[in-house]
C-alpha atoms as a PDB file:
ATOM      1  CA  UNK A   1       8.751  71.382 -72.062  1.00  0.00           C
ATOM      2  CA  UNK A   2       8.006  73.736 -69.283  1.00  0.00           C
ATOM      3  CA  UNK A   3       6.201  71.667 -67.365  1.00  0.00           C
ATOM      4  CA  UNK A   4       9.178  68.744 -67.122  1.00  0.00           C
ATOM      5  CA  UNK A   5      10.396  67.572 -63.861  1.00  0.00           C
ATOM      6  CA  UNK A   6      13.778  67.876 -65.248  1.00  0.00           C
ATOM      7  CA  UNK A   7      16.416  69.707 -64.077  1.00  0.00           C
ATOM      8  CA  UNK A   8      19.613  68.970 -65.739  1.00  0.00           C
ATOM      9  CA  UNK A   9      21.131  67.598 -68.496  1.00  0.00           C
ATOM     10  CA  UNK A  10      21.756  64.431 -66.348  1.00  0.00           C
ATOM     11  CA  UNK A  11      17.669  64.574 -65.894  1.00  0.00           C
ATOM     12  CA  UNK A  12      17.753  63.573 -69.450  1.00  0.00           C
ATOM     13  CA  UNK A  13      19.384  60.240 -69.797  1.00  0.00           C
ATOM     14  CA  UNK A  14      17.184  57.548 -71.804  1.00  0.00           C
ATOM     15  CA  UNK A  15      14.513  60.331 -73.234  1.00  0.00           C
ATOM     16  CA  UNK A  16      14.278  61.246 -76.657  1.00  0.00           C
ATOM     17  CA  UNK A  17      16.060  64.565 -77.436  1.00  0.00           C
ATOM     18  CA  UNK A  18      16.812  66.818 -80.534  1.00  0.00           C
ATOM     19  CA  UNK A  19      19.459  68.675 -81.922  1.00  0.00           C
ATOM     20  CA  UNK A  20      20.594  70.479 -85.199  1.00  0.00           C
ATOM     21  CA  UNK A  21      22.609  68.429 -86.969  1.00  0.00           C
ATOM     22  CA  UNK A  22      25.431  70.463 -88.151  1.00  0.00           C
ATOM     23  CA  UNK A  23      25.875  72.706 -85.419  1.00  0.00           C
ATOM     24  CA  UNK A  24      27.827  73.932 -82.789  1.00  0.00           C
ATOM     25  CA  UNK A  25      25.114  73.866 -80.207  1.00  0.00           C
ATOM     26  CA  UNK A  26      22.716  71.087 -81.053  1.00  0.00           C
ATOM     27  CA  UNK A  27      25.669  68.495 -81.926  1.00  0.00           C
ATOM     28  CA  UNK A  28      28.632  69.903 -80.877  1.00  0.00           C
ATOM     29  CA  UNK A  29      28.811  71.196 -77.691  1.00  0.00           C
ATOM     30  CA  UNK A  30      26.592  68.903 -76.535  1.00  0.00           C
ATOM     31  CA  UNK A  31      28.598  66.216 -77.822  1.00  0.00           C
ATOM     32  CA  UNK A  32      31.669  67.519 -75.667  1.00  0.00           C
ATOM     33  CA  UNK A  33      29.281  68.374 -72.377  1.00  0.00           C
ATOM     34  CA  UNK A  34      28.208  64.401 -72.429  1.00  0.00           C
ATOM     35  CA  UNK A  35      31.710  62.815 -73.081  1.00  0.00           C
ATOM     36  CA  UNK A  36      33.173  65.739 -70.297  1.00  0.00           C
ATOM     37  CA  UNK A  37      29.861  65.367 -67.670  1.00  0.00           C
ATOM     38  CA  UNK A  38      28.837  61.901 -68.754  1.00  0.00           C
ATOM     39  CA  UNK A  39      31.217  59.983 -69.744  1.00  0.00           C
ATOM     40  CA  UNK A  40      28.856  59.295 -72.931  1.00  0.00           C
ATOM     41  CA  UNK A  41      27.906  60.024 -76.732  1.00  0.00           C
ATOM     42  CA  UNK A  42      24.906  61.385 -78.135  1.00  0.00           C
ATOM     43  CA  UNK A  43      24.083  57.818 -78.789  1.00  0.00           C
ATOM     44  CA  UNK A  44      25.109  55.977 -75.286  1.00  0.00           C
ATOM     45  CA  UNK A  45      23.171  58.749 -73.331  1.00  0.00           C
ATOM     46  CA  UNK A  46      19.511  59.260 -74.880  1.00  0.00           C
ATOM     47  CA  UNK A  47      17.166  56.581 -75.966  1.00  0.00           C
ATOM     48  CA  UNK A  48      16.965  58.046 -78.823  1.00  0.00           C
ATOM     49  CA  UNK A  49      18.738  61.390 -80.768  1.00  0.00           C
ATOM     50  CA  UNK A  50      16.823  63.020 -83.654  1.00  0.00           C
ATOM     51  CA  UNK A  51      17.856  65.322 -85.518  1.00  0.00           C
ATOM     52  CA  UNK A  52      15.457  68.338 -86.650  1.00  0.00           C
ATOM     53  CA  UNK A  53      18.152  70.360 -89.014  1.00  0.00           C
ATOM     54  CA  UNK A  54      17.033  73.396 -87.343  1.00  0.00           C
ATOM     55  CA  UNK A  55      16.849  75.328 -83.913  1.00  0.00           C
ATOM     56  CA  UNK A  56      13.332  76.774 -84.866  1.00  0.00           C
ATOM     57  CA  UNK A  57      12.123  73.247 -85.210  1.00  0.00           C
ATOM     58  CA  UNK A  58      13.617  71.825 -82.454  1.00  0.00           C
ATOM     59  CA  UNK A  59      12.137  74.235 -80.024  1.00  0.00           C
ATOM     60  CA  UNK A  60       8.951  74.097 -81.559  1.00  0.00           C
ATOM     61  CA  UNK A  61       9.035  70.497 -81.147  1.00  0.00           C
ATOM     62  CA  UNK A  62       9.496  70.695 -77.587  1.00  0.00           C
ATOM     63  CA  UNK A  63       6.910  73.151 -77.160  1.00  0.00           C
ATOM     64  CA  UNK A  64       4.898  70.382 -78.888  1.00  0.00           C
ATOM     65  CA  UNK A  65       5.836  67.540 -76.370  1.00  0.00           C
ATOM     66  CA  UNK A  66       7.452  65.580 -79.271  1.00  0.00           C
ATOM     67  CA  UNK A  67      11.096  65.372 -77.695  1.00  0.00           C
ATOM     68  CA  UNK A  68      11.740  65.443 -74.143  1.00  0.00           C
ATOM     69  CA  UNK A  69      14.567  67.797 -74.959  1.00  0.00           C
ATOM     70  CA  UNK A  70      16.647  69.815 -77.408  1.00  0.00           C
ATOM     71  CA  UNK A  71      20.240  71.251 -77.699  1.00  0.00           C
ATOM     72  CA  UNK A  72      19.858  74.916 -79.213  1.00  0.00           C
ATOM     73  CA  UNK A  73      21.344  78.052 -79.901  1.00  0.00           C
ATOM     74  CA  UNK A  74      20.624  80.434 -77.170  1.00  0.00           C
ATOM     75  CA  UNK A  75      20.812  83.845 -79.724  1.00  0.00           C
ATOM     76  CA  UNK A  76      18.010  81.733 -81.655  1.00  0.00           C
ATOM     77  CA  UNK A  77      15.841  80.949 -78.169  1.00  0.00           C
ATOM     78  CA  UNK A  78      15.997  84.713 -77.845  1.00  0.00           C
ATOM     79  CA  UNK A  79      14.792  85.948 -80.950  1.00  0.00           C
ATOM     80  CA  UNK A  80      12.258  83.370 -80.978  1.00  0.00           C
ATOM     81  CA  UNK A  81      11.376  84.761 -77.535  1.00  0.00           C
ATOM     82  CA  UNK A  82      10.287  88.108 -79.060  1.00  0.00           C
ATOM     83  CA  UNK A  83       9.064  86.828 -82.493  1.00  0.00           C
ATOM     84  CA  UNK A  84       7.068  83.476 -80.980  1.00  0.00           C
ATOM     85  CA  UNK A  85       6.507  83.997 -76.822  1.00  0.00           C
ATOM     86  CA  UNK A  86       3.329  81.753 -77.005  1.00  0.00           C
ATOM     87  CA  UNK A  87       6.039  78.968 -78.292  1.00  0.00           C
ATOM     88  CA  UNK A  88       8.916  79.981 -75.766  1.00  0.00           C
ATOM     89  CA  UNK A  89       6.148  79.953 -73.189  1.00  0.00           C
ATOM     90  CA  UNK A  90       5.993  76.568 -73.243  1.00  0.00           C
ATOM     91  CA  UNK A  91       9.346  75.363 -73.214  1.00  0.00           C
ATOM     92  CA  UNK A  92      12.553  75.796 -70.519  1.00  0.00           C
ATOM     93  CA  UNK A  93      16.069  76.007 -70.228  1.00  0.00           C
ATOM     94  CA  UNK A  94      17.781  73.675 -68.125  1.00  0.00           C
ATOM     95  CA  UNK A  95      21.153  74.530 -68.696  1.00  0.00           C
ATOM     96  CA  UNK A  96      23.363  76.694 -71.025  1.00  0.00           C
ATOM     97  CA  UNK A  97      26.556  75.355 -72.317  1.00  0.00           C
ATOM     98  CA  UNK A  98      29.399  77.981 -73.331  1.00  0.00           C
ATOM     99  CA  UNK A  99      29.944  80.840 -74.032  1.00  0.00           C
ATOM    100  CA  UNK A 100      31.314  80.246 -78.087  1.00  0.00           C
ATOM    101  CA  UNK A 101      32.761  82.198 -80.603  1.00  0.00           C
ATOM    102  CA  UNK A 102      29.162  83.351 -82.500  1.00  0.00           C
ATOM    103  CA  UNK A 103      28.782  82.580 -85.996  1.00  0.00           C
ATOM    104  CA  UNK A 104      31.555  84.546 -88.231  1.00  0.00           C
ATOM    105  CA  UNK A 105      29.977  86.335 -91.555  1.00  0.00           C
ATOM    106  CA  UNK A 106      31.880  84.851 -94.126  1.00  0.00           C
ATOM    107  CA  UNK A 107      32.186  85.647 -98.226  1.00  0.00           C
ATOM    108  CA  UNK A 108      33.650  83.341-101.202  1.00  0.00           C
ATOM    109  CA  UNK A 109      37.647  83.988-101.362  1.00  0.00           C
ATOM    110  CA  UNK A 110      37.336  85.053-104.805  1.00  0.00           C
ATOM    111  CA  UNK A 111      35.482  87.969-103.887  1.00  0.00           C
ATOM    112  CA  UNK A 112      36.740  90.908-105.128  1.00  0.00           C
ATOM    113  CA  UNK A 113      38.741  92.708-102.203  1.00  0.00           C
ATOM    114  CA  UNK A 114      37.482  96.418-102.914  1.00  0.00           C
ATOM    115  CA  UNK A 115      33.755  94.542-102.387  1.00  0.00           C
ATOM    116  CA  UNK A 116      35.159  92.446 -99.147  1.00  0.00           C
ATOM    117  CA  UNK A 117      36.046  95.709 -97.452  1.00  0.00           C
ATOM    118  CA  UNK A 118      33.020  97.765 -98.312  1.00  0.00           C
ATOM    119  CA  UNK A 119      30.942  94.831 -96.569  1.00  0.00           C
ATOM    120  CA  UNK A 120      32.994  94.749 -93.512  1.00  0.00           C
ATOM    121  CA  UNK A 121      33.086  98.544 -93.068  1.00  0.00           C
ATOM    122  CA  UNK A 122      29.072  98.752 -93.980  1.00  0.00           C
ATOM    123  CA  UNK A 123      28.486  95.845 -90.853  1.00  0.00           C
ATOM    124  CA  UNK A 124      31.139  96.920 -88.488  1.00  0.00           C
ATOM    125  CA  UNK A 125      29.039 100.889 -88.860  1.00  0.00           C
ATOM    126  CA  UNK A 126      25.817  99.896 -89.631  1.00  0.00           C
ATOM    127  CA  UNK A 127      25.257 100.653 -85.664  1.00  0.00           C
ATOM    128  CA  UNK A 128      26.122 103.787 -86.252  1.00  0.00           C
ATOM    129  CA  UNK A 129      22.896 105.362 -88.431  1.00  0.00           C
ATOM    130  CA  UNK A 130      19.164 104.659 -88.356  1.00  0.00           C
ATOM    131  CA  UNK A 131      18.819 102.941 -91.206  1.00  0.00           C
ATOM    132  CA  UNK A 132      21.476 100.120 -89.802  1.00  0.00           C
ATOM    133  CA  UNK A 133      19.963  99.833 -86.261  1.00  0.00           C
ATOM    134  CA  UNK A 134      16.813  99.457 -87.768  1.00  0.00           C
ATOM    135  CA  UNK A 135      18.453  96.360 -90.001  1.00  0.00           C
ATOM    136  CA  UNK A 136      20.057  95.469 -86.664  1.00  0.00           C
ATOM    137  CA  UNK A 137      17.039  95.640 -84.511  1.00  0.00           C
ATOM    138  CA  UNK A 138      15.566  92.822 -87.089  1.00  0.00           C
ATOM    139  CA  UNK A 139      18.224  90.770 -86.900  1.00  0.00           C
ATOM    140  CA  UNK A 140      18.674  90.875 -83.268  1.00  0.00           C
ATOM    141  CA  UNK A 141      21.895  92.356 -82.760  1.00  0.00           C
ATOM    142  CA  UNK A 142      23.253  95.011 -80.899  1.00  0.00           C
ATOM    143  CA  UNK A 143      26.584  95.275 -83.674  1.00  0.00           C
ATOM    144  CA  UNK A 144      29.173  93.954 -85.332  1.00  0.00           C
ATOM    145  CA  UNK A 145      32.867  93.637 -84.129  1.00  0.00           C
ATOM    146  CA  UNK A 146      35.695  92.537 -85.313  1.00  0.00           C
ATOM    147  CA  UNK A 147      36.943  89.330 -83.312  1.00  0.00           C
ATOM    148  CA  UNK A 148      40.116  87.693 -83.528  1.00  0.00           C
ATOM    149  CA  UNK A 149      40.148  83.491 -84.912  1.00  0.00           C
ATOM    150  CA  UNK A 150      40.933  82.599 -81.451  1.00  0.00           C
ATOM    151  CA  UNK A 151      37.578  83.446 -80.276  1.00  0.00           C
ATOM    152  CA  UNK A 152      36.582  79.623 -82.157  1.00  0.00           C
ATOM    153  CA  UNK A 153      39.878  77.528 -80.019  1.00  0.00           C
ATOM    154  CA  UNK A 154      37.054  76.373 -77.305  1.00  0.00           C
ATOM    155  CA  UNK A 155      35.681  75.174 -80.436  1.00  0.00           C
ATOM    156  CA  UNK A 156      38.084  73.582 -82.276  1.00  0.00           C
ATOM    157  CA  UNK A 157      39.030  72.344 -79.210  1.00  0.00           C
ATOM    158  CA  UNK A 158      36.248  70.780 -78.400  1.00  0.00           C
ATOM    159  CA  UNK A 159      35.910  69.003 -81.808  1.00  0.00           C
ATOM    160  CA  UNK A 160      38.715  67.468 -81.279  1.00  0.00           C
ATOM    161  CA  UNK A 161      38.047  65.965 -78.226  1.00  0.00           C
ATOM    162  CA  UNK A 162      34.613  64.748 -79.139  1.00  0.00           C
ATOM    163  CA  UNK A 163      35.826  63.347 -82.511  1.00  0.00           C
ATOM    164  CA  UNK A 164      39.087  61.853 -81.201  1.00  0.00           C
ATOM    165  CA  UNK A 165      36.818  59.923 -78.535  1.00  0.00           C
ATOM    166  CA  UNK A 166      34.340  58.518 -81.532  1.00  0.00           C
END
């Protein structure tokens, strides 16, 4: 909450934090910043770990006062910054844990590769006309690029560690 003494991540030992559940950023990283920082698990370091299943609720919650803390994606934090400020307003970030490899869009295999192409090309322009910034603007994003799979290693990386130490 915004008006916590806390400071760090290290602030937070024995409080009641929350996190997305499957996620890089509630779970994940966290995970790896506690066993790195720490020495610690999700479960050795807080009194308690709840999971919300969602970003949205988590920082809601903490606007709330019902955790003492939450994990959460910062591209989230931002649009929720624009599309809830009386929310954000309340709340603070302590710390900020990366930078990742965002998200990838992603389509069944199966998909037909004449219909895989035409959605690539139609996100990797859609910057590029009105129509698509406008779609853009909603979404929060500037564009889309092309990235190569080794933008996720820090990730996969990072799972490793965090699930080889469990």
């Amino acid at each position: 909450p915004s008006g916590s003494p806390t400071r760090s991540l290290a602030d937070l030992k024995d409080t009641i934090f929350a996190g997305s559940y499957i996620s890089d950023t509630g779970r994940l990283a966290l995970s790896y910043s506690l066993l790195k920082e720490e020495g610690a698990t999700l479960e050795t370091f807080f009194h308690r770990y709840t999971y919300t299943y969602s970003d949205e609720k988590s920082i809601r919650a903490i606007a709330e006062f019902l955790f003492d803390g939450a994990a959460v994606n910062g591209l989230i934090y931002e649009d929720m910054v624009r599309t809830e400020p009386d929310t954000t307003r309340r709340t603070r970030i302590i710390e900020l844990l990366g930078p990742y490899g965002i998200s990838p869009v992603v389509v069944p295999p199966f998909l037909d590769g004449e219909i895989k192409e035409k959605i690539r090309n139609t996100l990797l322009s859609a910057d590029q006309d009105e129509k698509g910034r406008e779609a853009l603007q909603v979404l929060g994003v500037d564009r889309f690029v092309l990235i190569g799979d080794n933008a996720y290693d820090s990730l996969r990386e990072m799972a490793k560690k965090v699930w080889w130490a469990q």
